[in-house]
N, C-alpha and C. Protein backbone atom coordinates (compact mmCIF):
# COMPACT_ATOMS: atom_id res chain seq x y z
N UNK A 1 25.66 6.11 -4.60
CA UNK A 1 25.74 4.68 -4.32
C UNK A 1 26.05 4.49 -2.84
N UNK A 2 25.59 3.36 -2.33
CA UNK A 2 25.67 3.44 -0.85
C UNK A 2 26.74 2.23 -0.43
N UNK A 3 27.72 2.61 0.23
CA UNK A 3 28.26 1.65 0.92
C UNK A 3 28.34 0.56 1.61
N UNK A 4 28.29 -0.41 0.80
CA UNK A 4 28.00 -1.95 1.44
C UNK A 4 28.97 -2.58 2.28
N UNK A 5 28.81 -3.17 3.48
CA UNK A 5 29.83 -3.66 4.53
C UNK A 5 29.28 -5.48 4.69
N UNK A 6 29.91 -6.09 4.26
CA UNK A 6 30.42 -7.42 4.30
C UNK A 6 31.08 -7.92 5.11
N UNK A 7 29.97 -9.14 5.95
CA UNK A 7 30.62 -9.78 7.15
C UNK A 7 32.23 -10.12 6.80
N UNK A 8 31.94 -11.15 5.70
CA UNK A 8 33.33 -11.76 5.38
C UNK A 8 33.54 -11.82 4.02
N UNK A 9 34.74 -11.07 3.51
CA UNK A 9 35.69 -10.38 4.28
C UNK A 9 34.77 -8.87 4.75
N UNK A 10 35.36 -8.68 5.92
CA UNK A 10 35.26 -7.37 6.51
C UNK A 10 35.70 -6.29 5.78
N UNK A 11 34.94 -6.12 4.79
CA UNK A 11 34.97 -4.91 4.36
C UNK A 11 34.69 -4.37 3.74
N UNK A 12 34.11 -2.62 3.68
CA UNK A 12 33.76 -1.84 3.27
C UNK A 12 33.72 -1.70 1.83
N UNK A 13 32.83 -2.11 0.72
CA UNK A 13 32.84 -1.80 -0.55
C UNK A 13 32.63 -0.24 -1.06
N UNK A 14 33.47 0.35 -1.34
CA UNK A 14 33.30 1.82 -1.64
C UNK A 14 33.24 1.85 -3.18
N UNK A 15 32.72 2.58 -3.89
CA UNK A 15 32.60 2.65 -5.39
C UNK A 15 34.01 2.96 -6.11
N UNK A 16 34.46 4.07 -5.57
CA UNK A 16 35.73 4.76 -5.89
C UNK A 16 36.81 4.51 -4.56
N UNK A 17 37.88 3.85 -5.44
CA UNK A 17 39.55 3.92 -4.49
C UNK A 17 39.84 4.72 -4.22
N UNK A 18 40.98 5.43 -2.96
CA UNK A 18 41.67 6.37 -3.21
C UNK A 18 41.90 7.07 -4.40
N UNK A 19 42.71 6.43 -5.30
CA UNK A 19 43.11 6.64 -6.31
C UNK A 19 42.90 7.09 -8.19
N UNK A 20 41.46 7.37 -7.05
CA UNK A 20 40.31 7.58 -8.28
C UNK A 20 39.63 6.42 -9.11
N UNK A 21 40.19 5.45 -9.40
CA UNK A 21 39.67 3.96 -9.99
C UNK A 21 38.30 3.62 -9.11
N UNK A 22 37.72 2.90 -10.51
CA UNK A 22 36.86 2.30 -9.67
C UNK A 22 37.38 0.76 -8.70
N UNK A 23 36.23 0.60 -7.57
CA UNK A 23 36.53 -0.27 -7.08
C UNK A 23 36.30 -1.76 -7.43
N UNK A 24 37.09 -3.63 -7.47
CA UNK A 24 36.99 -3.63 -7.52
C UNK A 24 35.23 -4.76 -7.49
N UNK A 25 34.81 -4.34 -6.25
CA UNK A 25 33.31 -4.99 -6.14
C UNK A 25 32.65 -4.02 -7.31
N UNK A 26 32.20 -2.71 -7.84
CA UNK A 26 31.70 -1.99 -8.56
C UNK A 26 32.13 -2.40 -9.86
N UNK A 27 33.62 -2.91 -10.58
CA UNK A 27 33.24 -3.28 -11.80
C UNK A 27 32.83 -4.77 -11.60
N UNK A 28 32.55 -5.91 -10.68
CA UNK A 28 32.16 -6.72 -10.66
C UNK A 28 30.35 -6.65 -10.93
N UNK A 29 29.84 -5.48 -10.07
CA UNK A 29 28.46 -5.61 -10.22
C UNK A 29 27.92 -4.72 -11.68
N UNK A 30 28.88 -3.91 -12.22
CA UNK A 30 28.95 -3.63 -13.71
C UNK A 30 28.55 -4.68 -14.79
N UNK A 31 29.24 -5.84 -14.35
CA UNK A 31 29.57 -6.94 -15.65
C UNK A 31 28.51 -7.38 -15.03
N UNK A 32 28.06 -8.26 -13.78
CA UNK A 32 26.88 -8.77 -13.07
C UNK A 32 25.42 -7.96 -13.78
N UNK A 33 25.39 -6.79 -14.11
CA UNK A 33 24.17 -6.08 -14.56
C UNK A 33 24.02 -6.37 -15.73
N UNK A 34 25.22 -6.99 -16.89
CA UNK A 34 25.01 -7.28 -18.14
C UNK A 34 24.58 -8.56 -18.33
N UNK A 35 24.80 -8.93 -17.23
CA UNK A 35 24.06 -10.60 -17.97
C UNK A 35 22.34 -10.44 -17.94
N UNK A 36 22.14 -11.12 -18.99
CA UNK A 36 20.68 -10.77 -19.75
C UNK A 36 19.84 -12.08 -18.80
N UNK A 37 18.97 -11.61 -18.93
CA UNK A 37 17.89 -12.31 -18.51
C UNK A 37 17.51 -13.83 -19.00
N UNK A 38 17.61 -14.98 -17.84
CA UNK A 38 17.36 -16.17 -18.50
C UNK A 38 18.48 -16.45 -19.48
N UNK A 39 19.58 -16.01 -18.40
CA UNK A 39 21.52 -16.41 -19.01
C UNK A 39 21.92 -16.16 -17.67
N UNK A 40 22.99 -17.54 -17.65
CA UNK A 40 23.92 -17.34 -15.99
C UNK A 40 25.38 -17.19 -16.71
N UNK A 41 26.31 -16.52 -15.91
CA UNK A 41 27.42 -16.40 -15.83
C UNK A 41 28.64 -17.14 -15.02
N UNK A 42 29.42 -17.25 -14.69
CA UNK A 42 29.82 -17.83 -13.23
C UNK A 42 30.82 -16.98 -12.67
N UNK A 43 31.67 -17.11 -11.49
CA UNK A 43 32.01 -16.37 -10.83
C UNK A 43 33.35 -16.02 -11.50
N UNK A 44 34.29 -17.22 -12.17
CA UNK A 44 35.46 -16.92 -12.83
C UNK A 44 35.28 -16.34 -14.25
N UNK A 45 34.23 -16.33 -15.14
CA UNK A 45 34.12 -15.45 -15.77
C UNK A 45 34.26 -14.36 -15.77
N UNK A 46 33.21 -13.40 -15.14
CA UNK A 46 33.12 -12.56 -13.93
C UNK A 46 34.67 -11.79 -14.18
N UNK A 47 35.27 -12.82 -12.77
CA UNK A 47 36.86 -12.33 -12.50
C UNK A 47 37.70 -12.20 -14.03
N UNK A 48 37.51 -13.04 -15.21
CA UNK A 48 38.21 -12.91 -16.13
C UNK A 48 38.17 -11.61 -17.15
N UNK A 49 36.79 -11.78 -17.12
CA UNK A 49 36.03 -10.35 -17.67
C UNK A 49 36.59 -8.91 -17.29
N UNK A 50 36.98 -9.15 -15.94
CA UNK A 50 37.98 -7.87 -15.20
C UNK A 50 39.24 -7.91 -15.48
N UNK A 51 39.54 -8.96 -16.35
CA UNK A 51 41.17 -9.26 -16.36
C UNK A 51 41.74 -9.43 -15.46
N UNK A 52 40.98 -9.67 -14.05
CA UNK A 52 41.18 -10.34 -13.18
C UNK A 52 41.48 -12.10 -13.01
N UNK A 53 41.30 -13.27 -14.16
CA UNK A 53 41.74 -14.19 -13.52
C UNK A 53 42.19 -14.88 -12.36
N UNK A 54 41.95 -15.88 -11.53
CA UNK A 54 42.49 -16.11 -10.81
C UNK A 54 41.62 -15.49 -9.13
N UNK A 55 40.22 -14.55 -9.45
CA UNK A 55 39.59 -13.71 -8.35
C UNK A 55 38.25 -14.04 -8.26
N UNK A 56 38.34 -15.17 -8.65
CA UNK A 56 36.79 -15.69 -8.93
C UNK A 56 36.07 -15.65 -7.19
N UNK A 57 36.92 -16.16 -6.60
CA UNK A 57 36.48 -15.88 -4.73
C UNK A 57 36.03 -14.46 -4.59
N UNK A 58 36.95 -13.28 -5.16
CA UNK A 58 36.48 -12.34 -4.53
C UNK A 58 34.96 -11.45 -5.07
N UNK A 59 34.87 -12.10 -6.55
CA UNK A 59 33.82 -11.92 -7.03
C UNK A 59 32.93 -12.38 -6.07
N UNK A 60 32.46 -13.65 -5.78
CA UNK A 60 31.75 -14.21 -4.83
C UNK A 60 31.83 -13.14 -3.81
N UNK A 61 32.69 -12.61 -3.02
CA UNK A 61 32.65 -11.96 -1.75
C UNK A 61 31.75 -10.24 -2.32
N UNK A 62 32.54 -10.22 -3.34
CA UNK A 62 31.97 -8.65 -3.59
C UNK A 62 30.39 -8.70 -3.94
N UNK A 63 29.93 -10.36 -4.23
CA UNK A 63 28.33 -10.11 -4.51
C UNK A 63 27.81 -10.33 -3.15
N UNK A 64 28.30 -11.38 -2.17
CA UNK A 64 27.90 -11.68 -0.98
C UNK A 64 27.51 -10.39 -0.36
N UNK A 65 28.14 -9.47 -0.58
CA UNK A 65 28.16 -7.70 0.38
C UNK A 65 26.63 -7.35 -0.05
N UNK A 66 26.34 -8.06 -1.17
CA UNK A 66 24.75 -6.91 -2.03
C UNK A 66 23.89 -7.91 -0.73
N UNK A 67 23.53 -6.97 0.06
CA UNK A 67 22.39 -8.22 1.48
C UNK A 67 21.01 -6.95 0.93
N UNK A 68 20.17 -7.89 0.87
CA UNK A 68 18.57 -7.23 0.85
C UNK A 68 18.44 -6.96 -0.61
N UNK A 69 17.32 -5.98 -0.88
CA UNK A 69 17.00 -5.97 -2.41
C UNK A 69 17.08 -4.42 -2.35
N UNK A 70 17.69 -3.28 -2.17
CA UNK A 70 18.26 -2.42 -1.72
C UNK A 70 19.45 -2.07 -3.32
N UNK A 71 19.46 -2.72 -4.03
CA UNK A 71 20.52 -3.12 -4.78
C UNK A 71 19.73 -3.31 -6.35
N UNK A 72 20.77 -3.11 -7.65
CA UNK A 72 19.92 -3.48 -9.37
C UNK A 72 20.60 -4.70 -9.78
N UNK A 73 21.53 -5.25 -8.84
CA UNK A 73 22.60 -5.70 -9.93
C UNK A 73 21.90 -7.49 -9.19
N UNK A 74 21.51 -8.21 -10.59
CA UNK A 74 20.93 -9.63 -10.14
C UNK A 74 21.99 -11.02 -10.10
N UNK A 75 22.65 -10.68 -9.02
CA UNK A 75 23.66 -11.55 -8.39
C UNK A 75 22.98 -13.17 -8.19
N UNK A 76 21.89 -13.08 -8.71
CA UNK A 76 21.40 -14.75 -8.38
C UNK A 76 21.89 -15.44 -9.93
N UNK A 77 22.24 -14.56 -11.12
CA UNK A 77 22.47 -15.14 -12.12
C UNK A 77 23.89 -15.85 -12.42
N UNK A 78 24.20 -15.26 -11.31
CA UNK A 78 26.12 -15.94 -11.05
C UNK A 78 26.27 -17.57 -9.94
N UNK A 79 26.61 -18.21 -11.17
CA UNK A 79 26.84 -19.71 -10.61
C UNK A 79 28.03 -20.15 -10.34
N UNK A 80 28.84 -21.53 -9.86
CA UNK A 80 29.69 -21.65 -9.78
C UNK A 80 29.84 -22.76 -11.13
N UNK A 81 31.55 -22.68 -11.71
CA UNK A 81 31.56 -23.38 -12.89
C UNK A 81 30.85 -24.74 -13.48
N UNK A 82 30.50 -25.22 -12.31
CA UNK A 82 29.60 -26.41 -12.78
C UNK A 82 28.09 -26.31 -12.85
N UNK A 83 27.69 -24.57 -12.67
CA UNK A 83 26.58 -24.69 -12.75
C UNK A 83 25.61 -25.04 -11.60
N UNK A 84 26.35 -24.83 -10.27
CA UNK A 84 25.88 -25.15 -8.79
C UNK A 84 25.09 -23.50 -8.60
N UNK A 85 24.46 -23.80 -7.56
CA UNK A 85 24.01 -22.57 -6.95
C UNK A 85 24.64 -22.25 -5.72
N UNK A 86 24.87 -21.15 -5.43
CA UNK A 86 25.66 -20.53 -4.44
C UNK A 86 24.88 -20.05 -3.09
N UNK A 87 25.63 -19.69 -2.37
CA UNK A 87 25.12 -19.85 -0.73
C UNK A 87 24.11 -18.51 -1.08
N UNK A 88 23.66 -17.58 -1.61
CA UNK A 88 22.73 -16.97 -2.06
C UNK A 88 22.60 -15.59 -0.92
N UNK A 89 23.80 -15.39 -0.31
CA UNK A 89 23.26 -14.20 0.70
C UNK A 89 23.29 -13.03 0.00
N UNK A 90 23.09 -12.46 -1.23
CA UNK A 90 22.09 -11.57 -1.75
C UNK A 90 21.50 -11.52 -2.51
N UNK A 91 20.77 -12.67 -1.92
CA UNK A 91 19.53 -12.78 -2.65
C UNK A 91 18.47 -13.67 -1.91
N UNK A 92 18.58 -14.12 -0.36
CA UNK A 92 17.95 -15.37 0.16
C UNK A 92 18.80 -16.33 0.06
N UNK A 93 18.45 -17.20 -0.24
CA UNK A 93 19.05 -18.47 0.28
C UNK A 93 19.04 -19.25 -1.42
N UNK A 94 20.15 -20.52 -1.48
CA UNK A 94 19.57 -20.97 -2.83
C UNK A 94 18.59 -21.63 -3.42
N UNK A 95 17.45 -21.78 -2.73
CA UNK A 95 16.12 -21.73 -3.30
C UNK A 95 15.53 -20.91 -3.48
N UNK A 96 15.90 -19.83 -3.20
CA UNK A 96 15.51 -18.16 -3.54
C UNK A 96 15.74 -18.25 -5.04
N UNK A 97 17.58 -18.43 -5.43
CA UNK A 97 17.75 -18.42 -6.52
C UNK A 97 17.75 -19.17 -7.14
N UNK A 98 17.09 -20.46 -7.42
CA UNK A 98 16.79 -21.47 -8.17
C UNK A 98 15.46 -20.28 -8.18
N UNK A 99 14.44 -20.31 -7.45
CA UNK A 99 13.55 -19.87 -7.99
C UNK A 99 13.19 -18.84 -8.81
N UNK A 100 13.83 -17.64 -8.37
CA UNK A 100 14.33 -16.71 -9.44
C UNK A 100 15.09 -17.28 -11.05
N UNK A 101 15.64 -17.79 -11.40
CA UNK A 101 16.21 -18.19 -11.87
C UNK A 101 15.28 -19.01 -12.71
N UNK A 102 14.49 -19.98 -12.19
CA UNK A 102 13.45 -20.48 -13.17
C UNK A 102 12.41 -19.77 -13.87
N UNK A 103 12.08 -18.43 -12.38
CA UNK A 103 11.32 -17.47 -13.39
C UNK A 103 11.40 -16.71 -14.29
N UNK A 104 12.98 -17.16 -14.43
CA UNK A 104 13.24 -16.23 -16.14
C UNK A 104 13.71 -17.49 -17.00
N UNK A 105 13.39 -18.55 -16.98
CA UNK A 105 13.25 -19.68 -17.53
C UNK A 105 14.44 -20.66 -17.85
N UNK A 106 15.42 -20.38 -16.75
CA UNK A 106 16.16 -20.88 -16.86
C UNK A 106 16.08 -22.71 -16.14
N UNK A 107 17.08 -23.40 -17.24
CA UNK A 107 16.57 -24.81 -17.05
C UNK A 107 17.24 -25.62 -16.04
N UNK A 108 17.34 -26.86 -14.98
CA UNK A 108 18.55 -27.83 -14.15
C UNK A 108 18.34 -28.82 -14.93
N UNK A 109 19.54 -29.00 -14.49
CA UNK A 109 19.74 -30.38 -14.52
C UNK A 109 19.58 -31.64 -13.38
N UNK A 110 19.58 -32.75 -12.80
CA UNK A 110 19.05 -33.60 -12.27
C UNK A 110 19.96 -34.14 -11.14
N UNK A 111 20.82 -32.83 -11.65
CA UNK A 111 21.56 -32.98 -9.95
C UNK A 111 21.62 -31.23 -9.67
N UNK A 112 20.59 -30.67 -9.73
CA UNK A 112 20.41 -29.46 -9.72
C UNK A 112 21.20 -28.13 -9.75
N UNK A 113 22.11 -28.35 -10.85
CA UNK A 113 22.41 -27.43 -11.31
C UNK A 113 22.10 -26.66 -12.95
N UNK A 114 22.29 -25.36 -13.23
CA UNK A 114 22.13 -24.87 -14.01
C UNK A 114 22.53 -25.91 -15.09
N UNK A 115 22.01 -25.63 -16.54
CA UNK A 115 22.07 -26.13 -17.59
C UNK A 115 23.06 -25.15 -18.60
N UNK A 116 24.37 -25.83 -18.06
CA UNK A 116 25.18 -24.37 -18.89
C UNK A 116 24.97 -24.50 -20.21
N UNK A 117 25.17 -25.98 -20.83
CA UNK A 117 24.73 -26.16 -22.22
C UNK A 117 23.97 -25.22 -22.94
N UNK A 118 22.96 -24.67 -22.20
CA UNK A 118 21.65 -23.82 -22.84
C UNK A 118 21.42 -22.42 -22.05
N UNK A 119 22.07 -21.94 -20.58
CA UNK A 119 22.05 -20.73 -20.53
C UNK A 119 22.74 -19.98 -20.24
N UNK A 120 24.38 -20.19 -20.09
CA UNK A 120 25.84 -19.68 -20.29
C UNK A 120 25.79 -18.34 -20.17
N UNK A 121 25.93 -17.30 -20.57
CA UNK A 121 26.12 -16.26 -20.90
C UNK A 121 28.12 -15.68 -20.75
N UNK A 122 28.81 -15.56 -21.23
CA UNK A 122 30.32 -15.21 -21.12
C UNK A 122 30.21 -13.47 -21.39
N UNK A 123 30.73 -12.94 -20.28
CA UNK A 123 30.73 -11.34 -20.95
C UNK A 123 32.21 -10.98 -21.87
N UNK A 124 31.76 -10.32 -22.70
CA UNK A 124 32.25 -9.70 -23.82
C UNK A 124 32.20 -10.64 -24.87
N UNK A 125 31.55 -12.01 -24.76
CA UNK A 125 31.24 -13.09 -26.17
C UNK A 125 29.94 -12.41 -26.47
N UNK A 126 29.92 -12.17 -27.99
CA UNK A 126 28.02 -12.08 -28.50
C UNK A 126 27.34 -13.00 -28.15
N UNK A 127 26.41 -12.91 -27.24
CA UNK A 127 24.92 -13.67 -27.42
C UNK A 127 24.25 -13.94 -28.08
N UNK A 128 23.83 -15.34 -28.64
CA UNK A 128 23.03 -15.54 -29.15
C UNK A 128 21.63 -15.78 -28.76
N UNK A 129 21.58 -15.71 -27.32
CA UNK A 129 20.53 -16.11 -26.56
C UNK A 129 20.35 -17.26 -26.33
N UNK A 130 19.56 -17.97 -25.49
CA UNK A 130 19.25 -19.16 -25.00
C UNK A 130 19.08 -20.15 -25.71
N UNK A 131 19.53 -21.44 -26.12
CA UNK A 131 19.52 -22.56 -26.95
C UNK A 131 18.55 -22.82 -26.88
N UNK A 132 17.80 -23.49 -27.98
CA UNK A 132 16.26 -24.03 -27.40
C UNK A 132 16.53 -25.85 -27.51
């Protein structure tokens, strides 16, 4: 795995801590790889999912580090709780990820945000898949 360096915060995402643990931007892009296709997550999920609470920012920062497509983990599926789209720096910009995002059929709403009603995804809740 290759070491990602992030304007802000400055710093170095390494996979493994000192301390042998993983790091944690790496279990963030762990849980980030489980959300299924045409399902968003958001960033405090995410952090909760780690038993992190309360790190929903640094989630954001640890996806901000993924720059280019260099990367598996699809950080455009992570919204903010209302279902906004995010400043998108890995992934383009957020019309990058609106567009991505529609091409796996995901729906807005009319002040353009995600439709959590219908494509939510919570990690460690069963999926039922997308509401129709």
């Amino acid at each position: 795995m290759l070491i990602r360096y992030s304007a802000w915060p400055r710093t170095a995402y390494a996979p493994v801590v000192a301390d042998g643990r993983t790091s944690f931007p790496a279990q963030v892009y762990e849980v980030v790889r489980a959300v299924p296709t045409g399902r968003v997550t958001t960033y405090g999920a995410v952090a909760r999912a780690l038993g992190a609470a309360g790190r929903a920012r640094e989630v954001g920062w640890a996806l901000a580090a993924l720059r280019g497509d260099d990367h598996d983990v699809p950080a455009h599926r992570v919204v903010n709780v209302r279902g906004a789209l995010s400043g998108g720096w890995a992934f383009g910009a957020p019309e990058v990820q609106r567009a991505l995002l529609e091409a796996e059929g995901v729906e807005f709403d009319d002040r353009a945000c995600v439709r959590l009603d219908r494509h939510l995804w919570q990690p460690g809740v069963p999926d039922p898949g997308p509401e129709s």
